[in-house]
C-alpha atoms as a PDB file:
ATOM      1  CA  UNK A   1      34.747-154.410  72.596  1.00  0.00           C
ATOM      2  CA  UNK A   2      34.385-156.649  75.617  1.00  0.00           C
ATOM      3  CA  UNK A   3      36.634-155.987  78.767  1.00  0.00           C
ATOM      4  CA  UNK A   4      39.144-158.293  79.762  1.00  0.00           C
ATOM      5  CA  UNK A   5      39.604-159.195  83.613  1.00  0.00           C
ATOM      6  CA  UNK A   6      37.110-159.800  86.317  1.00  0.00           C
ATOM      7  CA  UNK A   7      33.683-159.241  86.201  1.00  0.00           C
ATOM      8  CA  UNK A   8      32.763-156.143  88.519  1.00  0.00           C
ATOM      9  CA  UNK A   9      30.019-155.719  90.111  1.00  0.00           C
ATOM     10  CA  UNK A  10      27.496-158.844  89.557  1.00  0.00           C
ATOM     11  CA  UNK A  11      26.969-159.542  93.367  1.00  0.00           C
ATOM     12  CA  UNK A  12      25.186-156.154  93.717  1.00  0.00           C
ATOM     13  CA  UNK A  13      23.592-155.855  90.933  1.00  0.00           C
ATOM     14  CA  UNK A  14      22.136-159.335  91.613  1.00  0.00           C
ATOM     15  CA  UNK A  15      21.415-158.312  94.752  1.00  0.00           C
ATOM     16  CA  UNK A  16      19.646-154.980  93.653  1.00  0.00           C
ATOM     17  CA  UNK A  17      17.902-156.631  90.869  1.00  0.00           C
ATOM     18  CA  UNK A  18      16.672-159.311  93.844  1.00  0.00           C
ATOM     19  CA  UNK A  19      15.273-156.343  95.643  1.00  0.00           C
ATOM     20  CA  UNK A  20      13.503-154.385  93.232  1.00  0.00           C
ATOM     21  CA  UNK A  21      11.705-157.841  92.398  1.00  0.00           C
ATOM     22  CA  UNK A  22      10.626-157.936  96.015  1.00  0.00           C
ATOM     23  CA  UNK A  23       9.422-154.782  96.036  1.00  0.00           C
ATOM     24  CA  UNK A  24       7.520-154.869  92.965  1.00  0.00           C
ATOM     25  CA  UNK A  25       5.799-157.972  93.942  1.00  0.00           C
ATOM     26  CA  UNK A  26       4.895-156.576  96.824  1.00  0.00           C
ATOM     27  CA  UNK A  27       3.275-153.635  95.897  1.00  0.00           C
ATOM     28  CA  UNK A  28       1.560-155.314  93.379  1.00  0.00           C
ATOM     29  CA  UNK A  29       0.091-158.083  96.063  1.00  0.00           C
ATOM     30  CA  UNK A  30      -0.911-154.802  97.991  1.00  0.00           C
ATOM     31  CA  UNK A  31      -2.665-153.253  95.050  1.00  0.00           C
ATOM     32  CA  UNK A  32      -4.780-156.763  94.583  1.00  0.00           C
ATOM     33  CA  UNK A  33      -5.743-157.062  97.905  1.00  0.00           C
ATOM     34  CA  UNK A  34      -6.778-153.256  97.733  1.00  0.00           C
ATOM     35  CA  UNK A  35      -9.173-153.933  94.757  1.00  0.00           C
ATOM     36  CA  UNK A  36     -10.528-157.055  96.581  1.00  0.00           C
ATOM     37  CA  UNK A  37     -11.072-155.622  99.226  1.00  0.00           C
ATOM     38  CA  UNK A  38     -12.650-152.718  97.319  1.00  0.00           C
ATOM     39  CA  UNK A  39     -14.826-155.102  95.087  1.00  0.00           C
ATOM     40  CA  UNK A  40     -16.002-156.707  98.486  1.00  0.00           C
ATOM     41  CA  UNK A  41     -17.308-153.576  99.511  1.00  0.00           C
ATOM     42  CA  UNK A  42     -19.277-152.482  96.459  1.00  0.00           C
ATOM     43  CA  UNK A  43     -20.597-155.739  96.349  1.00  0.00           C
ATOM     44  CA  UNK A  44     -22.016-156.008  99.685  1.00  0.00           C
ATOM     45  CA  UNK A  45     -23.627-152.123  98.979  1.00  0.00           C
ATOM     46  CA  UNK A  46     -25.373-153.338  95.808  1.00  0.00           C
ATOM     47  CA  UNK A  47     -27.175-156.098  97.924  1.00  0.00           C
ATOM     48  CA  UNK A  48     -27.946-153.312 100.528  1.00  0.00           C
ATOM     49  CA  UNK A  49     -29.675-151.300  97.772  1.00  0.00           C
ATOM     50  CA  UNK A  50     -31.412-154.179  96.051  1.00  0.00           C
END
């Protein structure tokens, strides 16, 4: 059954939910420019070798 009155609570978890998003993207920006980064580098020793 529902509850009856004012919702409590919706600014933070708004808030929070905001946050986490933030933080996910950002790791997840970090972790692509890691592997780029990473790729670049393997790259440039396989034309080394060759």
């Amino acid at each position: 059954m529902a509850k009856k009155g004012r919702e409590k609570n919706t600014n933070n978890k708004a808030k929070h939910s905001k946050l986490i998003a933030q933080k996910k993207n950002k790791l997840k920006s970090k972790s692509e420019q890691r592997q780029a980064r990473l790729k670049a580098i393997m790259d440039k020793a396989k034309a080394s070798k060759s």
